[in-house]
PDB file of N, CA and C in Angstrom:
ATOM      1  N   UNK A   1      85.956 133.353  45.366  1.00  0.00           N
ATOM      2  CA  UNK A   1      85.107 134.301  46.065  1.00  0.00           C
ATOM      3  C   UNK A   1      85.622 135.728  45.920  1.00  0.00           C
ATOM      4  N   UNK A   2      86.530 135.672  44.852  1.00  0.00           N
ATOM      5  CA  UNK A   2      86.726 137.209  44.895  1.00  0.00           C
ATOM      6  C   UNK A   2      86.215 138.537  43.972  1.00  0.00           C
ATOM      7  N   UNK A   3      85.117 137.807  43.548  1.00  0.00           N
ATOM      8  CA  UNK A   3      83.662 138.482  42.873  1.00  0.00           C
ATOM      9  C   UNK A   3      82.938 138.868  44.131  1.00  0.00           C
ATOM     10  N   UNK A   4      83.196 138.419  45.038  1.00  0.00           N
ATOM     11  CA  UNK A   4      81.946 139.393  45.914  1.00  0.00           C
ATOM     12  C   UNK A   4      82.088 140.637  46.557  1.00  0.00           C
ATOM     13  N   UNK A   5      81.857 141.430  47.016  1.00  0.00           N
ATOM     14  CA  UNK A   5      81.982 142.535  48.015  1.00  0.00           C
ATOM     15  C   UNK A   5      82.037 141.975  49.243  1.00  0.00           C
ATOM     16  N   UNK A   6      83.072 142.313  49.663  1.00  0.00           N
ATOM     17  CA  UNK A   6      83.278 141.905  51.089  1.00  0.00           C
ATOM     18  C   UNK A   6      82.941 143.579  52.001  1.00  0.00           C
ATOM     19  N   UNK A   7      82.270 143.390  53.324  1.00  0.00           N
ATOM     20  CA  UNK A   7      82.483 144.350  53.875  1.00  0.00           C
ATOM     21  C   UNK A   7      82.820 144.447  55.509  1.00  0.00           C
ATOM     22  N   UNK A   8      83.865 145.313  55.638  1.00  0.00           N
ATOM     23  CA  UNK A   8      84.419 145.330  57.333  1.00  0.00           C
ATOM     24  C   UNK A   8      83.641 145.912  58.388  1.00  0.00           C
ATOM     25  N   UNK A   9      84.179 145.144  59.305  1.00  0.00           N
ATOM     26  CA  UNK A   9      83.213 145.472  60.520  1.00  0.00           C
ATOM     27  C   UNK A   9      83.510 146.893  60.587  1.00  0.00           C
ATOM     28  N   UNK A  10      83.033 147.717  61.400  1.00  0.00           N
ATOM     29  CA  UNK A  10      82.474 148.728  61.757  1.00  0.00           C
ATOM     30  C   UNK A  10      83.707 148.932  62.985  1.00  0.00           C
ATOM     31  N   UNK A  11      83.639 147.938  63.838  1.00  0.00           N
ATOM     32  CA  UNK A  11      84.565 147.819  65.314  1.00  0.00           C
ATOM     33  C   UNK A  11      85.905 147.857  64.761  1.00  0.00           C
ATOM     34  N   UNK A  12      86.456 147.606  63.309  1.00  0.00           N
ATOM     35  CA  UNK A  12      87.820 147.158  63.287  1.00  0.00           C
ATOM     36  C   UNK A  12      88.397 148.314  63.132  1.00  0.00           C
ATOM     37  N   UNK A  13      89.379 148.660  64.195  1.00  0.00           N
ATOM     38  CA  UNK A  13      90.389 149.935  64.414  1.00  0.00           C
ATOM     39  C   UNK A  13      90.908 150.378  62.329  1.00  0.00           C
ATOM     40  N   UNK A  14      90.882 151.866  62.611  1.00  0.00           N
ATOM     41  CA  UNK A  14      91.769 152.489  61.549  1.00  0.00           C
ATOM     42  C   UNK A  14      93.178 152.384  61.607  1.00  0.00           C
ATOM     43  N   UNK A  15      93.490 151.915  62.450  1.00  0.00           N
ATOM     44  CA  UNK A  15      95.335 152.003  62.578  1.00  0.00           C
ATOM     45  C   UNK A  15      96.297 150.837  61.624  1.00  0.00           C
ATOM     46  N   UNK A  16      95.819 150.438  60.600  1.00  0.00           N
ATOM     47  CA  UNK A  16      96.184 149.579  59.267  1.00  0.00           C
ATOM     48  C   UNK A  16      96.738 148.817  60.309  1.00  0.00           C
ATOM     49  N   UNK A  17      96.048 147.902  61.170  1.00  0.00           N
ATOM     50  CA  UNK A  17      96.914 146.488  61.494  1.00  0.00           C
ATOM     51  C   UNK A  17      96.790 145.578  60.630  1.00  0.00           C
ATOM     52  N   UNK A  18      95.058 145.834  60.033  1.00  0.00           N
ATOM     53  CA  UNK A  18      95.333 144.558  59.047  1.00  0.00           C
ATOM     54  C   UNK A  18      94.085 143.931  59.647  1.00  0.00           C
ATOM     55  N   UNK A  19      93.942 144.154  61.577  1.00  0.00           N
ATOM     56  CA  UNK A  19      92.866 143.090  62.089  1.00  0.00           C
ATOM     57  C   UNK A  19      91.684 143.364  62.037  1.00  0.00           C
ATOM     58  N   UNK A  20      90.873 142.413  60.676  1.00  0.00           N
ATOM     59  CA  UNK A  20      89.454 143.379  60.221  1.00  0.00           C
ATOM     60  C   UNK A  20      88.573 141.745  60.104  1.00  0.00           C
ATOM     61  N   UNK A  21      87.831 141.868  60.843  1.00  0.00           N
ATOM     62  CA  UNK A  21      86.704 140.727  60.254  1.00  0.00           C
ATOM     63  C   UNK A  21      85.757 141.694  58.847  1.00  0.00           C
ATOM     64  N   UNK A  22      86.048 140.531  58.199  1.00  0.00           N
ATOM     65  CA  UNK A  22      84.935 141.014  56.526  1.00  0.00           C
ATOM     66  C   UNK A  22      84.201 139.833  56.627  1.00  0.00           C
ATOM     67  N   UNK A  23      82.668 140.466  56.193  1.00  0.00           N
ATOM     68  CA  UNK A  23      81.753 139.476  55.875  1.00  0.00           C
ATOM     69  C   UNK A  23      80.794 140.017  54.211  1.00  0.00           C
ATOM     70  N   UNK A  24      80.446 138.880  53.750  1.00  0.00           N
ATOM     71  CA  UNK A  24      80.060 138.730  52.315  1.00  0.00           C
ATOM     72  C   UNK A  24      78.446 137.604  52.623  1.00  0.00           C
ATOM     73  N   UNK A  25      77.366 138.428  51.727  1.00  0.00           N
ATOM     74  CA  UNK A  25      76.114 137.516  51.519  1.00  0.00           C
ATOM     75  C   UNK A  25      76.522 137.028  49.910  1.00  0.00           C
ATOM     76  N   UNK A  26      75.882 136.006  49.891  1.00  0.00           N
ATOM     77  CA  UNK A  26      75.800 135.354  48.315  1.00  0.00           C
ATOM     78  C   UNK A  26      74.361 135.360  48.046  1.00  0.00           C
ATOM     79  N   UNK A  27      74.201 135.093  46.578  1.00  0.00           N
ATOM     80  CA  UNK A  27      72.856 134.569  46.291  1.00  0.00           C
ATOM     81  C   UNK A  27      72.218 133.112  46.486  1.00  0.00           C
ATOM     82  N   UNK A  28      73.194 132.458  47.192  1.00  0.00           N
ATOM     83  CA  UNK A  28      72.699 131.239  47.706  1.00  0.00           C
ATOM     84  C   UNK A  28      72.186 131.516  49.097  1.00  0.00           C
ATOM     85  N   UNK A  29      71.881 132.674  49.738  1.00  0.00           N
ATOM     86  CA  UNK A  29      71.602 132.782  50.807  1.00  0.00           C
ATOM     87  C   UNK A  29      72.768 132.764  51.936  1.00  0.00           C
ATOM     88  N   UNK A  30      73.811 132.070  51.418  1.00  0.00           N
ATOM     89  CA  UNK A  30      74.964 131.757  53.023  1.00  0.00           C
ATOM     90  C   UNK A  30      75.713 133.136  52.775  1.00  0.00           C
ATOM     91  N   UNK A  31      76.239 133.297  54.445  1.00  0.00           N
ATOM     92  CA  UNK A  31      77.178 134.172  54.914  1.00  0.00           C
ATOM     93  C   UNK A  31      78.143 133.647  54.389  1.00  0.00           C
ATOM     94  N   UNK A  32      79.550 134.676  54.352  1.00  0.00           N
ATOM     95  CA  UNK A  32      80.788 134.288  54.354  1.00  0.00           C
ATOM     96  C   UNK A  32      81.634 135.149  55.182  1.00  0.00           C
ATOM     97  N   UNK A  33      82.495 134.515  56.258  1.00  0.00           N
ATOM     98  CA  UNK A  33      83.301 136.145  56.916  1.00  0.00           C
ATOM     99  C   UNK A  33      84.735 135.372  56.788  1.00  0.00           C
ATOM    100  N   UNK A  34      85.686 136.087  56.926  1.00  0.00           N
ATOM    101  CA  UNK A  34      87.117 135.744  56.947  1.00  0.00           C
ATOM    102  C   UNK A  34      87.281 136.956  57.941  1.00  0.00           C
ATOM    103  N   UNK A  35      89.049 136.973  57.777  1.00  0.00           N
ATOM    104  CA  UNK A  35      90.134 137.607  58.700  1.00  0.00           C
ATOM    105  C   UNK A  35      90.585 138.808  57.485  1.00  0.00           C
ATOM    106  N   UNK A  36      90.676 139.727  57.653  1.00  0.00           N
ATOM    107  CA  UNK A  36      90.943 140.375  56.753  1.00  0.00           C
ATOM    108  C   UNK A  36      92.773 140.181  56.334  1.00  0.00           C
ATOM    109  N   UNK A  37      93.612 139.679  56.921  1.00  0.00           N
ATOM    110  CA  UNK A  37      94.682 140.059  56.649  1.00  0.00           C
ATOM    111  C   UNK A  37      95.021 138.235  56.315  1.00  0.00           C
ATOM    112  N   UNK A  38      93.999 137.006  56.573  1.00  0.00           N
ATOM    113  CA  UNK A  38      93.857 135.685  56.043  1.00  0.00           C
ATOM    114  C   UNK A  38      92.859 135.490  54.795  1.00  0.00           C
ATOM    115  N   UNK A  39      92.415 136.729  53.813  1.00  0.00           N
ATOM    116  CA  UNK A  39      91.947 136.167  53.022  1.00  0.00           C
ATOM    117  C   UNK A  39      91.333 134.848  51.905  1.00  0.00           C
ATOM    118  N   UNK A  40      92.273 134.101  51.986  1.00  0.00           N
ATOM    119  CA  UNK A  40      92.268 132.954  51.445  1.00  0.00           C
ATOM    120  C   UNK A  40      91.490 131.737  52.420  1.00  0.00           C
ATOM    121  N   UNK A  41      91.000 132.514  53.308  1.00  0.00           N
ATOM    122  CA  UNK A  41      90.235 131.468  54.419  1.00  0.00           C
ATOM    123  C   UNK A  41      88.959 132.025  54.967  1.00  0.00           C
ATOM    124  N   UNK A  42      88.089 131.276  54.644  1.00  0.00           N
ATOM    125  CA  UNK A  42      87.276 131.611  54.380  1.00  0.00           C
ATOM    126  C   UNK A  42      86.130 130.872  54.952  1.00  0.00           C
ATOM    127  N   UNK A  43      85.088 131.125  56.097  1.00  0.00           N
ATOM    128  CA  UNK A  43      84.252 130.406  56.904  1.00  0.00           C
ATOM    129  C   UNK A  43      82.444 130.521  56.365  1.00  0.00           C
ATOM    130  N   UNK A  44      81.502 129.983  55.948  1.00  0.00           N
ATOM    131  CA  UNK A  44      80.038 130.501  56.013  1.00  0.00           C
ATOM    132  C   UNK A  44      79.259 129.596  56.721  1.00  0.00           C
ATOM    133  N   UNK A  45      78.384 130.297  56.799  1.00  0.00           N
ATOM    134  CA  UNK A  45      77.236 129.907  57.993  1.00  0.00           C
ATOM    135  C   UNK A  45      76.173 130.257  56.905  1.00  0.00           C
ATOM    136  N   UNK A  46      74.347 129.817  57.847  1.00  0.00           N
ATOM    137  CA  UNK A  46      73.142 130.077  57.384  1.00  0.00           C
ATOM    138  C   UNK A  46      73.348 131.888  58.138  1.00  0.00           C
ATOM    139  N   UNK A  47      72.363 132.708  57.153  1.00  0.00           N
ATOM    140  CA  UNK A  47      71.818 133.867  58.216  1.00  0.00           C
ATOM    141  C   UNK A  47      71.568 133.579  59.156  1.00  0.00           C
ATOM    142  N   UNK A  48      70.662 132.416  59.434  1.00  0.00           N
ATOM    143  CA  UNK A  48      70.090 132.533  61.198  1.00  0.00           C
ATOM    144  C   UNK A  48      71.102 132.445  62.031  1.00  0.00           C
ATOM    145  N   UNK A  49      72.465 131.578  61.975  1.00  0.00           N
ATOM    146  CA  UNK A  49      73.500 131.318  62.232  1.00  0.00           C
ATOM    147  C   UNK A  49      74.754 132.749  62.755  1.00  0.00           C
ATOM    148  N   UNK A  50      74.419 133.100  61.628  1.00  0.00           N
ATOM    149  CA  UNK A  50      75.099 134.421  61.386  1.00  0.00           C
ATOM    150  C   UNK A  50      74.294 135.503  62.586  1.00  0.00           C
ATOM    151  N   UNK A  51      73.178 135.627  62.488  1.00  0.00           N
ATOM    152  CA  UNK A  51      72.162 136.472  63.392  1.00  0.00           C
ATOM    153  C   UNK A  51      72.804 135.876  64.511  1.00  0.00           C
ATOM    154  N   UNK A  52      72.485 135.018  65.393  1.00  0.00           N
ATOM    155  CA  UNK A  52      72.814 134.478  66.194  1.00  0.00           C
ATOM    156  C   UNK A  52      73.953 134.243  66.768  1.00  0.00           C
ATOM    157  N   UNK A  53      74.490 134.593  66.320  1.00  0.00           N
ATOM    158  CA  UNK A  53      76.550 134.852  66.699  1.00  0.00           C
ATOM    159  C   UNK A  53      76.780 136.408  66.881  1.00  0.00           C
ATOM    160  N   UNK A  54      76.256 137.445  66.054  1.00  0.00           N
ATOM    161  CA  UNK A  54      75.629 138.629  66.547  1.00  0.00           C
ATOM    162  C   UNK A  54      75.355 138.793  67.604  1.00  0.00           C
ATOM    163  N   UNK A  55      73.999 138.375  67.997  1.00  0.00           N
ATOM    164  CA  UNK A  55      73.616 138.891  68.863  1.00  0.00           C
ATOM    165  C   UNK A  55      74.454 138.759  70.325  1.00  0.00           C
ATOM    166  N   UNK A  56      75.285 136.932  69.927  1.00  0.00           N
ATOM    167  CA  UNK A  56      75.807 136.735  71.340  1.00  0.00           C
ATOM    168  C   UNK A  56      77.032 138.028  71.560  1.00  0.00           C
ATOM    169  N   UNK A  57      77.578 138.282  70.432  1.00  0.00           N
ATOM    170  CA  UNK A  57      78.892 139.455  70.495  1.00  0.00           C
ATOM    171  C   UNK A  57      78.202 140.632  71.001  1.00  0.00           C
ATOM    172  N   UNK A  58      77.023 141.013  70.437  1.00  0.00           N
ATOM    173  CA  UNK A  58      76.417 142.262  71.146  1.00  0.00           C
ATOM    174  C   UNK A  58      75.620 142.409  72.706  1.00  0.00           C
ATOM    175  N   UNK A  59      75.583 140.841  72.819  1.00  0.00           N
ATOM    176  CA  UNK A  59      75.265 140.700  74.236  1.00  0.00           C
ATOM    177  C   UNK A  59      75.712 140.383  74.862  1.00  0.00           C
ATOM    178  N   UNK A  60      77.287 140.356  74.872  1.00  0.00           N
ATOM    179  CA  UNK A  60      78.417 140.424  75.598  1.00  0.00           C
ATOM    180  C   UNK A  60      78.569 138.426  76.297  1.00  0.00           C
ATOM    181  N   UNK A  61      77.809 137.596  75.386  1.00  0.00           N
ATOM    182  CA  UNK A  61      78.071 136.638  75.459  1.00  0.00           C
ATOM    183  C   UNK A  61      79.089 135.447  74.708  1.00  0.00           C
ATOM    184  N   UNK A  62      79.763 136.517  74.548  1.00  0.00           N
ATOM    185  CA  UNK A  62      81.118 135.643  73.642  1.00  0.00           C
ATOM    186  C   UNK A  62      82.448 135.869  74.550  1.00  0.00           C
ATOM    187  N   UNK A  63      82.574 136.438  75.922  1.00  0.00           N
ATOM    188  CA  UNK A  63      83.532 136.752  76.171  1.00  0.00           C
ATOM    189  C   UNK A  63      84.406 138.031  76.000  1.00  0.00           C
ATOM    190  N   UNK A  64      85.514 137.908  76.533  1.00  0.00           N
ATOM    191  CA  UNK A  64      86.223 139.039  76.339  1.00  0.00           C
ATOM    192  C   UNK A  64      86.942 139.375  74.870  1.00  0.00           C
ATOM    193  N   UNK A  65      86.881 140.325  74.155  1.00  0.00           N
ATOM    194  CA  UNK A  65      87.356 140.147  73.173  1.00  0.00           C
ATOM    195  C   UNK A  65      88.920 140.938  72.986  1.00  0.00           C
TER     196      UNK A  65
END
């Protein structure tokens, strides 16, 4: 997977910790996100899946982060 463009969240601090969620679309349609500083591990979901885990983080239904 290291042909794709990965891209970092938006939320992940500038202070080079390292702690960056990256996420990647394919042409098979699936998501892919990892840990930015665990590269080699590597999780995908459907979009709707993906949407839906969104929204719960933006609607403050995932907990404290």
């Amino acid at each position: 997977m290291s042909e794709l463009i990965w891209r970092k969240s938006s939320f992940s601090g500038s202070g080079g910790n390292g702690n960056c969620l990256e996420a990647t679309a394919t042409p098979t349609g699936l998501v892919h996100f990892r840990e930015s500083d665990r590269p080699g591990e590597v999780l995908s979901t459907t979009p709707a899946h993906w949407a839906a885990f969104l929204r719960a983080i933006k609607g403050g239904e995932a907990g404290q982060l």
